[in-house]
PDB file of N, CA and C in Angstrom:
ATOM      1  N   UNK A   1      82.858 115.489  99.263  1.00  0.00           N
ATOM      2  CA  UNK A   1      82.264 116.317  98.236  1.00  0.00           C
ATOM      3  C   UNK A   1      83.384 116.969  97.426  1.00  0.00           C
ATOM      4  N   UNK A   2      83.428 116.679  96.134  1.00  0.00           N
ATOM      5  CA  UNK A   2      84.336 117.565  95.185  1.00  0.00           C
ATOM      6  C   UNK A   2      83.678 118.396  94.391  1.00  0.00           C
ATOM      7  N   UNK A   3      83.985 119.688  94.256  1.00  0.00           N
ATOM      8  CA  UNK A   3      83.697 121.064  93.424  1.00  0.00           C
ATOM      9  C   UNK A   3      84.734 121.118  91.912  1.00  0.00           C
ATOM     10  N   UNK A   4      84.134 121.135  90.886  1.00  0.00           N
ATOM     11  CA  UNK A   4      85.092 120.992  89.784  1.00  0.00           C
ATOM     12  C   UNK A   4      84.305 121.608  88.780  1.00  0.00           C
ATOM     13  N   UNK A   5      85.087 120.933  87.098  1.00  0.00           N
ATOM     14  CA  UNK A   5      84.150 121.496  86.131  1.00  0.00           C
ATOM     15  C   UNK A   5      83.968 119.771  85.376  1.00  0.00           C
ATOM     16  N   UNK A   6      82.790 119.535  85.230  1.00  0.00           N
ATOM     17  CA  UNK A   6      82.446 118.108  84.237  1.00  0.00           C
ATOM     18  C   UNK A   6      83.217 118.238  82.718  1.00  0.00           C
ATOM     19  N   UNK A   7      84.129 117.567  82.925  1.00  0.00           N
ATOM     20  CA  UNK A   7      84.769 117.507  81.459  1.00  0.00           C
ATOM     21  C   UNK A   7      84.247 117.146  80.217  1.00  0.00           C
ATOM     22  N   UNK A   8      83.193 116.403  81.018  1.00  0.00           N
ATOM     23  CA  UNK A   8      82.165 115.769  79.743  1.00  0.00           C
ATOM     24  C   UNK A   8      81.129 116.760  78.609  1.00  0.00           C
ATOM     25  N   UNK A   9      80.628 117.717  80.446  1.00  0.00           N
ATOM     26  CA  UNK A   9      79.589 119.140  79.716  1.00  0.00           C
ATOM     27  C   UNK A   9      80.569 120.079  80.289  1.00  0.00           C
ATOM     28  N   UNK A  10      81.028 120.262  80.403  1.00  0.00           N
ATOM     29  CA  UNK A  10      82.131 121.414  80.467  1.00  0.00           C
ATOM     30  C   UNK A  10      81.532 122.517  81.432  1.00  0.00           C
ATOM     31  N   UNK A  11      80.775 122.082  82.661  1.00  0.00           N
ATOM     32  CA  UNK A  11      79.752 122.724  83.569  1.00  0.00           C
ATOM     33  C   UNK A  11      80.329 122.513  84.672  1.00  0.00           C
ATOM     34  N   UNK A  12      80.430 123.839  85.082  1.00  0.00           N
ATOM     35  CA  UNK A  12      80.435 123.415  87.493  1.00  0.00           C
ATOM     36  C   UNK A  12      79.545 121.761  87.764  1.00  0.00           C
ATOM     37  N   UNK A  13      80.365 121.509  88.553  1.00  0.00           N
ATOM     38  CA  UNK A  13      79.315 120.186  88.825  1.00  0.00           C
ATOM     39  C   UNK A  13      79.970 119.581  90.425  1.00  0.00           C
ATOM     40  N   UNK A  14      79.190 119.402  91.030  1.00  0.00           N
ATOM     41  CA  UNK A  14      79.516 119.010  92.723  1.00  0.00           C
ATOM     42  C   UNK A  14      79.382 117.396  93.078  1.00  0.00           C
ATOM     43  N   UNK A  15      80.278 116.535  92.784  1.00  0.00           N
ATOM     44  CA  UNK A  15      79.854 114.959  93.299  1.00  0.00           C
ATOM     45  C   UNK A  15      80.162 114.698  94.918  1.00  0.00           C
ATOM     46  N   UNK A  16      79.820 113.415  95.390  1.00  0.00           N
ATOM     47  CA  UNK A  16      80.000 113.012  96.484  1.00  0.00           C
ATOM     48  C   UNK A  16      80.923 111.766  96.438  1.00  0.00           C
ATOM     49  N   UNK A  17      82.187 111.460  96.573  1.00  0.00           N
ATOM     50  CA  UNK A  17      83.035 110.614  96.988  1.00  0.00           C
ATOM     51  C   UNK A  17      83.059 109.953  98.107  1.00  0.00           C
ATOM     52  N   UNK A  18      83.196 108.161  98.388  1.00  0.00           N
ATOM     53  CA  UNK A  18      83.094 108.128  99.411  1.00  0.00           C
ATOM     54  C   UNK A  18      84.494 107.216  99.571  1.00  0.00           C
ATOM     55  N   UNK A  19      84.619 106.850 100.995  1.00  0.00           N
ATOM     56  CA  UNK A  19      86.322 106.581 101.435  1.00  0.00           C
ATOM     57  C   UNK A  19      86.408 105.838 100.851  1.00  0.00           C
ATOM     58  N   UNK A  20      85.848 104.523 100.277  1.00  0.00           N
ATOM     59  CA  UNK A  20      85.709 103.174  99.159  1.00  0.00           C
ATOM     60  C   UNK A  20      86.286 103.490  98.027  1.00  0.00           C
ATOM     61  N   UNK A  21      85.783 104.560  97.196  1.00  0.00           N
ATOM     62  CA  UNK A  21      86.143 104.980  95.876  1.00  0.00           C
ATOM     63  C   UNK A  21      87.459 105.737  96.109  1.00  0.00           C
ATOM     64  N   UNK A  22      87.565 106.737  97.171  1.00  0.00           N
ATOM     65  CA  UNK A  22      88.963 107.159  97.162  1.00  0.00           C
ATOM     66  C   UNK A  22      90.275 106.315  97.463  1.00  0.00           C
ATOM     67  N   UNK A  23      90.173 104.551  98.636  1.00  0.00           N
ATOM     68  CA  UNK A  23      90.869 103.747  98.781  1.00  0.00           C
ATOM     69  C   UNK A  23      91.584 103.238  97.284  1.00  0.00           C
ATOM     70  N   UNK A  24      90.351 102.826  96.147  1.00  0.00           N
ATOM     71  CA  UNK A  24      90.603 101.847  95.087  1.00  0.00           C
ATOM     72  C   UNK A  24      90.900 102.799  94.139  1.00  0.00           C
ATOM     73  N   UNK A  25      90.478 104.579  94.432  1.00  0.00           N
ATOM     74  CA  UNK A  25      91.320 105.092  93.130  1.00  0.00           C
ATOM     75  C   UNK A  25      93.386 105.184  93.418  1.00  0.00           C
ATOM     76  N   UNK A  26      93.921 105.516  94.696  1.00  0.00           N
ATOM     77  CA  UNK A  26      94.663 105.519  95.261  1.00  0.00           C
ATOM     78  C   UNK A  26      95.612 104.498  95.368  1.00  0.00           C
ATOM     79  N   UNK A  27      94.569 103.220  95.807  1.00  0.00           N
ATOM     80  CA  UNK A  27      95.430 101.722  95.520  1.00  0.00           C
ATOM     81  C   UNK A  27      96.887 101.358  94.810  1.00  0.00           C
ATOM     82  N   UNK A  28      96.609 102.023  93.582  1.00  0.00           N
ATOM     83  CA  UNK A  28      98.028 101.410  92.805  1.00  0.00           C
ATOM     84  C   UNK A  28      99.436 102.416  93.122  1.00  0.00           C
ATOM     85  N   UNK A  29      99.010 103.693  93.680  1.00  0.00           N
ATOM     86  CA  UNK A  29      99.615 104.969  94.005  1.00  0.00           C
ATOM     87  C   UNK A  29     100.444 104.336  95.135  1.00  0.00           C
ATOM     88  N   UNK A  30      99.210 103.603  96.595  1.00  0.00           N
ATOM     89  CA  UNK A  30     100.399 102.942  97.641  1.00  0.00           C
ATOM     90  C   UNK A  30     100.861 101.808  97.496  1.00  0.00           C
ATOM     91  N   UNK A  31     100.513 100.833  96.428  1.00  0.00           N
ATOM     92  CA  UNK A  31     101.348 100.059  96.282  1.00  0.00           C
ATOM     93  C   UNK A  31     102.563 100.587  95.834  1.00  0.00           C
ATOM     94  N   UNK A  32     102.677 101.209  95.019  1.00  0.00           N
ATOM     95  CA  UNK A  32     103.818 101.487  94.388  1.00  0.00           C
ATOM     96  C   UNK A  32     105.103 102.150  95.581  1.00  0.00           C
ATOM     97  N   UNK A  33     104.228 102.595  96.154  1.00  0.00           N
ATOM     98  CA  UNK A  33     105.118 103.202  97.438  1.00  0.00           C
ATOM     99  C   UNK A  33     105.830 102.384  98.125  1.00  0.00           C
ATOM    100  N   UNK A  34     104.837 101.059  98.212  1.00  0.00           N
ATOM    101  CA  UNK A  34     105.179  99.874  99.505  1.00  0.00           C
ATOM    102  C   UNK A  34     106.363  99.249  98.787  1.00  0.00           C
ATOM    103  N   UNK A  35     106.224  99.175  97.256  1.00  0.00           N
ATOM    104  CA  UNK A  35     107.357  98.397  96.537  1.00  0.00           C
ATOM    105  C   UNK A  35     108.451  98.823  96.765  1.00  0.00           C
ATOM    106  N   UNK A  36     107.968 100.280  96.715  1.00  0.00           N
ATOM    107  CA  UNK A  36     109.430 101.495  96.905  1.00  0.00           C
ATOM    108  C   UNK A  36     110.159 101.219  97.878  1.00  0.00           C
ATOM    109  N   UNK A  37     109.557 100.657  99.246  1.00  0.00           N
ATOM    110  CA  UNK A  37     109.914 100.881 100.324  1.00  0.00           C
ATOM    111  C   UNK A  37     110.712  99.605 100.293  1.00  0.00           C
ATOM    112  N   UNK A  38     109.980  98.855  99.818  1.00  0.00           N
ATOM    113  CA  UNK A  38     110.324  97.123  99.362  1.00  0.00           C
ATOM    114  C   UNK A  38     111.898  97.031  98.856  1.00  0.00           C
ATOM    115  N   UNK A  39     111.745  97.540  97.780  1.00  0.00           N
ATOM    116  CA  UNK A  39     113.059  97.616  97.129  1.00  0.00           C
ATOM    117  C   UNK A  39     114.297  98.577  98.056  1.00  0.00           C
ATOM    118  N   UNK A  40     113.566  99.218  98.345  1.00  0.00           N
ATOM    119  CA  UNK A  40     114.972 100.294  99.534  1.00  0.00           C
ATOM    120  C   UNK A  40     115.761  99.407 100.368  1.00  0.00           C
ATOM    121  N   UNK A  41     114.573  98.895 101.095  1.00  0.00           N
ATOM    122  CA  UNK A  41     115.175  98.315 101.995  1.00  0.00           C
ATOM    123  C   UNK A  41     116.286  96.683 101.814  1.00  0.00           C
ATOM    124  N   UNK A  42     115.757  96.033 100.442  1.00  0.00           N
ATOM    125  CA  UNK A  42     116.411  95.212  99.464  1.00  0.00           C
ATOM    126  C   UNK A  42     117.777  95.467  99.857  1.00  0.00           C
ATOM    127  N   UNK A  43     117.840  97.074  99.438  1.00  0.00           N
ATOM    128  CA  UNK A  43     119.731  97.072  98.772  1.00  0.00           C
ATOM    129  C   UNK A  43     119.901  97.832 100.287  1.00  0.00           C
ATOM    130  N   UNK A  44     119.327  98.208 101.198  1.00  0.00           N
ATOM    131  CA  UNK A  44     120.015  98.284 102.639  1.00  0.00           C
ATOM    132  C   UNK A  44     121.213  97.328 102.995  1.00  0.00           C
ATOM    133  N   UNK A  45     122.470  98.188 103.124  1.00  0.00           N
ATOM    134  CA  UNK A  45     123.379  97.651 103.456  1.00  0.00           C
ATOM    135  C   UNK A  45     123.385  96.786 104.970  1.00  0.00           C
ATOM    136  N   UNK A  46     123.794  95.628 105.066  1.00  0.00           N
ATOM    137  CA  UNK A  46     123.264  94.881 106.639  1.00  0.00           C
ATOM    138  C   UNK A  46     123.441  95.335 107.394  1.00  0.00           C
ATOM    139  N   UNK A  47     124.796  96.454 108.292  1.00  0.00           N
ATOM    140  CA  UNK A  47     125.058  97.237 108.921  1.00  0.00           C
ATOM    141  C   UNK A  47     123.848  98.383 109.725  1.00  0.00           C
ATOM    142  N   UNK A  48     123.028  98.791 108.231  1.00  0.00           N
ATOM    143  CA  UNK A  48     121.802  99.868 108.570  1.00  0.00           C
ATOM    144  C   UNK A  48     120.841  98.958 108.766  1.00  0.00           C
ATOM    145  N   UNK A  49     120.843  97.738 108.646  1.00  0.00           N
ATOM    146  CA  UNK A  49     119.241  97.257 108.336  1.00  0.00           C
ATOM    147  C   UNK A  49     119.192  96.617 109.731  1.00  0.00           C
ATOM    148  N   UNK A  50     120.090  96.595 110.465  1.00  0.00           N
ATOM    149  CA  UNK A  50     120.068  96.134 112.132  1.00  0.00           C
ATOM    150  C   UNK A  50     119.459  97.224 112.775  1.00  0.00           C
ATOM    151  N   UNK A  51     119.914  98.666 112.273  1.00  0.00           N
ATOM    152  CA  UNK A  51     119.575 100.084 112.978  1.00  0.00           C
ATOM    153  C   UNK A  51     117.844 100.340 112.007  1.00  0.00           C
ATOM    154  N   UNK A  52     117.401  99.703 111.015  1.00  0.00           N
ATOM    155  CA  UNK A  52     116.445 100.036 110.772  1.00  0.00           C
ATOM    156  C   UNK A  52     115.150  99.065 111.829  1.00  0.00           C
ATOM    157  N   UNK A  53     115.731  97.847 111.957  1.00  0.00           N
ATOM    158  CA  UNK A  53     114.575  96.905 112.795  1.00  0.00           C
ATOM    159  C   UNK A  53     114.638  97.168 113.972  1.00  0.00           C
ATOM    160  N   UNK A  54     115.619  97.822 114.705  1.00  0.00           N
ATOM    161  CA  UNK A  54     115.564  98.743 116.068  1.00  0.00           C
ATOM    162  C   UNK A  54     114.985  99.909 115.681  1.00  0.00           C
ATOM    163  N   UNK A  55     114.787 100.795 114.782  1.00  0.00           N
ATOM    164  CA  UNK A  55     114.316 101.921 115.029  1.00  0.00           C
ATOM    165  C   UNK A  55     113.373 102.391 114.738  1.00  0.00           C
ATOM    166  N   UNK A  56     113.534 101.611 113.269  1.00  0.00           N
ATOM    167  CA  UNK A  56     111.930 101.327 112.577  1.00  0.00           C
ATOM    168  C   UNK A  56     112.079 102.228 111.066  1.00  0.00           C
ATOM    169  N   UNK A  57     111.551 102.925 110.623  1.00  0.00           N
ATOM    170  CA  UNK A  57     110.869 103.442 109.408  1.00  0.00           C
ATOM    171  C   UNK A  57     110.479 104.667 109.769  1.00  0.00           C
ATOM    172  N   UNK A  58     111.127 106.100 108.880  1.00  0.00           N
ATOM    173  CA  UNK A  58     110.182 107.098 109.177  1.00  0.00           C
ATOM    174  C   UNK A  58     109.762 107.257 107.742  1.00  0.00           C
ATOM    175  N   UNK A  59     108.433 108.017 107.586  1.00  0.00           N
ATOM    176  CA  UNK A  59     107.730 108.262 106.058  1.00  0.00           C
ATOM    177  C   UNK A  59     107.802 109.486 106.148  1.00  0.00           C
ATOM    178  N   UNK A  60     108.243 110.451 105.256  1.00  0.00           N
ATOM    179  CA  UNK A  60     107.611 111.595 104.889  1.00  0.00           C
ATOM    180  C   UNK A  60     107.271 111.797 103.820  1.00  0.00           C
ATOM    181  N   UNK A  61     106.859 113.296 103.632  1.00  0.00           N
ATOM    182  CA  UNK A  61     105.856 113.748 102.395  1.00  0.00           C
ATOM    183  C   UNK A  61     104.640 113.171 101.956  1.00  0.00           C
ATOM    184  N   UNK A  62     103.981 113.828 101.293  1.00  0.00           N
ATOM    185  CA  UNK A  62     102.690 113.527 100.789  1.00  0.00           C
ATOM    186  C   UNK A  62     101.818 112.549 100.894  1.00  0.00           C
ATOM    187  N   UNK A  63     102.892 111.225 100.826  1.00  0.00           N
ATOM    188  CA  UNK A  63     101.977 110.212 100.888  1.00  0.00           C
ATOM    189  C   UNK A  63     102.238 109.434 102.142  1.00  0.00           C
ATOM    190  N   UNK A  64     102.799 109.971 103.257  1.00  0.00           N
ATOM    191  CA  UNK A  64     102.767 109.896 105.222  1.00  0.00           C
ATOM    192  C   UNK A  64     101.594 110.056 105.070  1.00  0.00           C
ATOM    193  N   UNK A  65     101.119 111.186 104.434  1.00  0.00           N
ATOM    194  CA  UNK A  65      99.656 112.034 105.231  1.00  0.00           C
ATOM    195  C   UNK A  65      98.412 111.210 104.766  1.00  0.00           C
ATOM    196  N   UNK A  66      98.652 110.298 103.921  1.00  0.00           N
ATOM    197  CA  UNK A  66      97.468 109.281 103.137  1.00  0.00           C
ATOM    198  C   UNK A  66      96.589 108.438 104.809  1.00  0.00           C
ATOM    199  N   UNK A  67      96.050 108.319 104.619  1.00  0.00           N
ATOM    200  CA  UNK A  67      95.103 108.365 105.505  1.00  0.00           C
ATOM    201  C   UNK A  67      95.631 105.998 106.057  1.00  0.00           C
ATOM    202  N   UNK A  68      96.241 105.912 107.539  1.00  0.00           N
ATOM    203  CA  UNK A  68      96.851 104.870 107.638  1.00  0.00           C
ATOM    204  C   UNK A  68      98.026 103.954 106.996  1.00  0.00           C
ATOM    205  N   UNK A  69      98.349 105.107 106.243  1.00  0.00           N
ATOM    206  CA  UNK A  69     100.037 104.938 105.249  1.00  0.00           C
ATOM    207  C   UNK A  69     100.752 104.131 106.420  1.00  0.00           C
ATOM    208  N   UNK A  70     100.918 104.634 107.431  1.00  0.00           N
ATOM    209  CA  UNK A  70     101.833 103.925 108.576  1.00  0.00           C
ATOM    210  C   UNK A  70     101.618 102.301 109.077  1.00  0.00           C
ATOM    211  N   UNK A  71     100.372 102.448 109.075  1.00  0.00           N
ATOM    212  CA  UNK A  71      99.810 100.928 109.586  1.00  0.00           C
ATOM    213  C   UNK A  71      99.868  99.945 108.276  1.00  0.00           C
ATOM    214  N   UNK A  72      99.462 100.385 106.987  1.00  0.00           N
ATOM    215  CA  UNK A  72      99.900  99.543 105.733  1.00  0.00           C
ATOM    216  C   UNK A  72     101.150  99.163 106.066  1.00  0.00           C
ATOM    217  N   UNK A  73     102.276 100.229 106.081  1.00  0.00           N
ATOM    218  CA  UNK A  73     103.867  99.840 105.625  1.00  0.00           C
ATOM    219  C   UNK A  73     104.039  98.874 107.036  1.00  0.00           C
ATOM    220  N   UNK A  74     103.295  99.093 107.554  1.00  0.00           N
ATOM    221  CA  UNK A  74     104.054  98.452 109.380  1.00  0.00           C
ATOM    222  C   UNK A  74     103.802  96.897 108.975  1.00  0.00           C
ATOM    223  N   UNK A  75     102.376  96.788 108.357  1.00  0.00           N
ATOM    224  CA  UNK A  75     102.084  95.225 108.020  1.00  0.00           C
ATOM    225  C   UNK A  75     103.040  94.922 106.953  1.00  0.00           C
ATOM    226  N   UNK A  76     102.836  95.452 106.217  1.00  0.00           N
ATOM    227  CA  UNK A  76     103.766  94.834 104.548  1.00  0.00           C
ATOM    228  C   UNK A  76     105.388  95.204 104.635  1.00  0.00           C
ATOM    229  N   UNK A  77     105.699  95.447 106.119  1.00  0.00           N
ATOM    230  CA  UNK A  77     106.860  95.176 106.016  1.00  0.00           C
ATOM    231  C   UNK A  77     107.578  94.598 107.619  1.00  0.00           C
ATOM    232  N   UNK A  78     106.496  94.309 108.621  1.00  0.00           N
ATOM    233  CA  UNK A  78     106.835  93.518 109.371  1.00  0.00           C
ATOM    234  C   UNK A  78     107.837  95.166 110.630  1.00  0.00           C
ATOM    235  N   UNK A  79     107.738  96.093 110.138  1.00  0.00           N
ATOM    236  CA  UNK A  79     109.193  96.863 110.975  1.00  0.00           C
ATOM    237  C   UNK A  79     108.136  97.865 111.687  1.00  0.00           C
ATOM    238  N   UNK A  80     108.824  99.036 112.823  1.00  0.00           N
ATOM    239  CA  UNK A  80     107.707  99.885 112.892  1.00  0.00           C
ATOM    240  C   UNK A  80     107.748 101.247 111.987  1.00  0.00           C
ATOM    241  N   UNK A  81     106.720 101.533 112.030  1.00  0.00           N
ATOM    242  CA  UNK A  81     107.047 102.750 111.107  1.00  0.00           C
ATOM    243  C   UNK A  81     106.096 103.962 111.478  1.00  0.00           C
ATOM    244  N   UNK A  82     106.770 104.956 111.566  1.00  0.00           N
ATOM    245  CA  UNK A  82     106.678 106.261 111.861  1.00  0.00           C
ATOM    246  C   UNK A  82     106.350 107.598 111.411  1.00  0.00           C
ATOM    247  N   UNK A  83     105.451 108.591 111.590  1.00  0.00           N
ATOM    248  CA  UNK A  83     105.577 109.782 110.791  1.00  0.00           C
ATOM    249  C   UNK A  83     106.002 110.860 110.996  1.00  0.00           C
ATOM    250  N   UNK A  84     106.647 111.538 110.383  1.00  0.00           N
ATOM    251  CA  UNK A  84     107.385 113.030 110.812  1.00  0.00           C
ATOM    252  C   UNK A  84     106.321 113.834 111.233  1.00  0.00           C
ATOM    253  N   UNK A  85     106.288 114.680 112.702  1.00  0.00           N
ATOM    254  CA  UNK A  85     105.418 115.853 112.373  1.00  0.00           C
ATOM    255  C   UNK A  85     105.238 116.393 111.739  1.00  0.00           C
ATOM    256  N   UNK A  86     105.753 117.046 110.819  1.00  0.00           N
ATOM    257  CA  UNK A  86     105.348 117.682 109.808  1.00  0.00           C
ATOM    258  C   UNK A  86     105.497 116.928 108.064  1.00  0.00           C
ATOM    259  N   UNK A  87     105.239 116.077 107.846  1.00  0.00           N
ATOM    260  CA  UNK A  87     105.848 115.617 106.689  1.00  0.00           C
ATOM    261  C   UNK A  87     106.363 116.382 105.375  1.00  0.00           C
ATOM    262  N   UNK A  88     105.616 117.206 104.943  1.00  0.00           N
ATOM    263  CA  UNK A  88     105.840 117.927 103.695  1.00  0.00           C
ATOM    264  C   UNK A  88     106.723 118.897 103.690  1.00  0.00           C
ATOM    265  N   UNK A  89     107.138 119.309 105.079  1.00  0.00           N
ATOM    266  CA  UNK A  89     108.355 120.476 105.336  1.00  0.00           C
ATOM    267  C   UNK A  89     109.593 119.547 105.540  1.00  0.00           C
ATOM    268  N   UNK A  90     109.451 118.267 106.258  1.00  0.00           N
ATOM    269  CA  UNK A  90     110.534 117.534 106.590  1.00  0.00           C
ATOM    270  C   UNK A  90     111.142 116.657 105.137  1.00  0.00           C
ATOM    271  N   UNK A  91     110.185 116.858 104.057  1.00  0.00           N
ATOM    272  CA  UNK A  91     110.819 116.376 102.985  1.00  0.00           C
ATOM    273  C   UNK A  91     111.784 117.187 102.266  1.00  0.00           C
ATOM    274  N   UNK A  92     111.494 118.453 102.154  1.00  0.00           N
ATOM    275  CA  UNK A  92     112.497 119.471 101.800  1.00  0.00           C
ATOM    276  C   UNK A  92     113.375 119.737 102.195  1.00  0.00           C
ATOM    277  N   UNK A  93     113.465 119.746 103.614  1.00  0.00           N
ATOM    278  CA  UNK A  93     114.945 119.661 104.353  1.00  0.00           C
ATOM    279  C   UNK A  93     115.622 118.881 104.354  1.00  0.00           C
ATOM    280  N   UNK A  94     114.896 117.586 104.118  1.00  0.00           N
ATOM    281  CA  UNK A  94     115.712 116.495 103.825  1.00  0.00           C
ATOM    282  C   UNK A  94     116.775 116.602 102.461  1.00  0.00           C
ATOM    283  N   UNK A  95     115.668 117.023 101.381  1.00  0.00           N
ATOM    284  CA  UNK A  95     116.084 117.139 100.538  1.00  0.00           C
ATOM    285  C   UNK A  95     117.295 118.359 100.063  1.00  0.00           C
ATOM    286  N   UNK A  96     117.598 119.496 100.965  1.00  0.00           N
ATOM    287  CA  UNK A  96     118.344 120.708 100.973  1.00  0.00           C
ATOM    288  C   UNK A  96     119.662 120.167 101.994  1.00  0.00           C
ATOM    289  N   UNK A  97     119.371 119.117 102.730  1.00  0.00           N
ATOM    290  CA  UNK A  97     120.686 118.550 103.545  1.00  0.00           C
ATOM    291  C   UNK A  97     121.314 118.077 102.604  1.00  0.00           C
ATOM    292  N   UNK A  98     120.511 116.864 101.252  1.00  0.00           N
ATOM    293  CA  UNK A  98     121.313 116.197 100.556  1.00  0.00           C
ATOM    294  C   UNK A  98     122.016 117.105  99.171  1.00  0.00           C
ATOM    295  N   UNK A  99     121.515 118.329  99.058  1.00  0.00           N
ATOM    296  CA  UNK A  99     121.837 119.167  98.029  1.00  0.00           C
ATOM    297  C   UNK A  99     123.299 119.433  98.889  1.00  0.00           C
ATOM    298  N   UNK A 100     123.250 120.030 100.229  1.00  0.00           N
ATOM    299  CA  UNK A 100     124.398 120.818 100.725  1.00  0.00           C
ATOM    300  C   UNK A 100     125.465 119.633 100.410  1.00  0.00           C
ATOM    301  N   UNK A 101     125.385 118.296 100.854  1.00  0.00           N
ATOM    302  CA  UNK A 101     126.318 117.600 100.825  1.00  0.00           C
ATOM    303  C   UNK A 101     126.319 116.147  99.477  1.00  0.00           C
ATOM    304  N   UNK A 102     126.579 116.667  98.536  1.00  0.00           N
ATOM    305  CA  UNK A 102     126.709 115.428  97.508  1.00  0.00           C
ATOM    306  C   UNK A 102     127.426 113.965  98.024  1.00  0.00           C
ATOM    307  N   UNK A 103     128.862 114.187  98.846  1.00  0.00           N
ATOM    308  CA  UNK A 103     129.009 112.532  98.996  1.00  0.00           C
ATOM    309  C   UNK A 103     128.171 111.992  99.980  1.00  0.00           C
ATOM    310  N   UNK A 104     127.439 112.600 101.036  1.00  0.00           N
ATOM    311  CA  UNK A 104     126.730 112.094 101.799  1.00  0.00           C
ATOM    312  C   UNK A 104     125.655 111.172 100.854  1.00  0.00           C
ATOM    313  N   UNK A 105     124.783 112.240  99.442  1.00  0.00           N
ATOM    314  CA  UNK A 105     123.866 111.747  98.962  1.00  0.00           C
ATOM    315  C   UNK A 105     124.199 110.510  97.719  1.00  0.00           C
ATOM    316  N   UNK A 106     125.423 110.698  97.498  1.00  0.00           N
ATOM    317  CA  UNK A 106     125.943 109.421  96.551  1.00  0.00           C
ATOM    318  C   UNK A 106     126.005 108.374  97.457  1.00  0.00           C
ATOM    319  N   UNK A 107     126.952 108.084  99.047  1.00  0.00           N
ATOM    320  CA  UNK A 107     126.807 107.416  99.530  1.00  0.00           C
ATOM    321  C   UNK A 107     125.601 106.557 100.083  1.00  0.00           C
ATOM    322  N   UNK A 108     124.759 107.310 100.250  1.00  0.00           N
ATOM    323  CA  UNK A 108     123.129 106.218 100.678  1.00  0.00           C
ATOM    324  C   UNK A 108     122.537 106.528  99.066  1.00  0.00           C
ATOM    325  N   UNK A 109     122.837 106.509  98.167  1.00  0.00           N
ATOM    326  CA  UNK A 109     121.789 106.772  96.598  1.00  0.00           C
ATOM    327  C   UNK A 109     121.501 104.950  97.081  1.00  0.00           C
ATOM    328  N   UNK A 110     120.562 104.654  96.521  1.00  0.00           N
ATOM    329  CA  UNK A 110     120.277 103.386  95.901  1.00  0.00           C
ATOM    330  C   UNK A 110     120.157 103.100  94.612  1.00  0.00           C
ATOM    331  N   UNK A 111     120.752 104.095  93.912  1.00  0.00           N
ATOM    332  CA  UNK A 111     120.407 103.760  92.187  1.00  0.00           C
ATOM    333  C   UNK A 111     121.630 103.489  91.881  1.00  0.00           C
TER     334      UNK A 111
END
């Protein structure tokens, strides 16, 4: 059930969503992710990509929490893959480790 305003009549209005419509609105959102993941792992240097098929894949942020994110990437990429307990806090720290240290974050950049 979503609570909003109809953009159409510009009125409160309450619909019912069901997991079908939320899968196929979402769809192009995890593909794009899987590509992401696709392409990462592309320019993985061979060294890490031995330590990635032993260890597997962790996901965080927002789109970990998508409802079987883990079991998609595990198929469409053959590795295992994992979620942070907390995802949305573990992305920020991630992200405040790579602020503290720039050559760390130039060294793994992929761009």
């Amino acid at each position: 059930e979503i609570k909003g305003r109809d953009l159409r009549e510009g009125i409160p209005k309450t619909i019912v969503v069901d997991d079908q419509e939320i899968r196929e609105a979402l769809e192009d959102v995890v593909s794009s992710i899987i590509n992401a993941v696709r392409i990462a792992l592309e320019k993985t240097p061979p060294e890490l990509s031995a330590d990635i098929i032993d260890r597997g894949v962790v996901i965080t942020g927002g789109g970990a929490m998508l409802k079987n994110m883990d079991k998609r990437l595990r198929v469409e990429t053959q590795l295992p893959v994992f979620i942070t307990d907390d995802p949305l806090t573990t992305v920020v720290l991630g992200a405040g480790i790579m602020l503290d240290d720039i050559d760390l974050l130039k060294k793994i950049s992929l761009i």
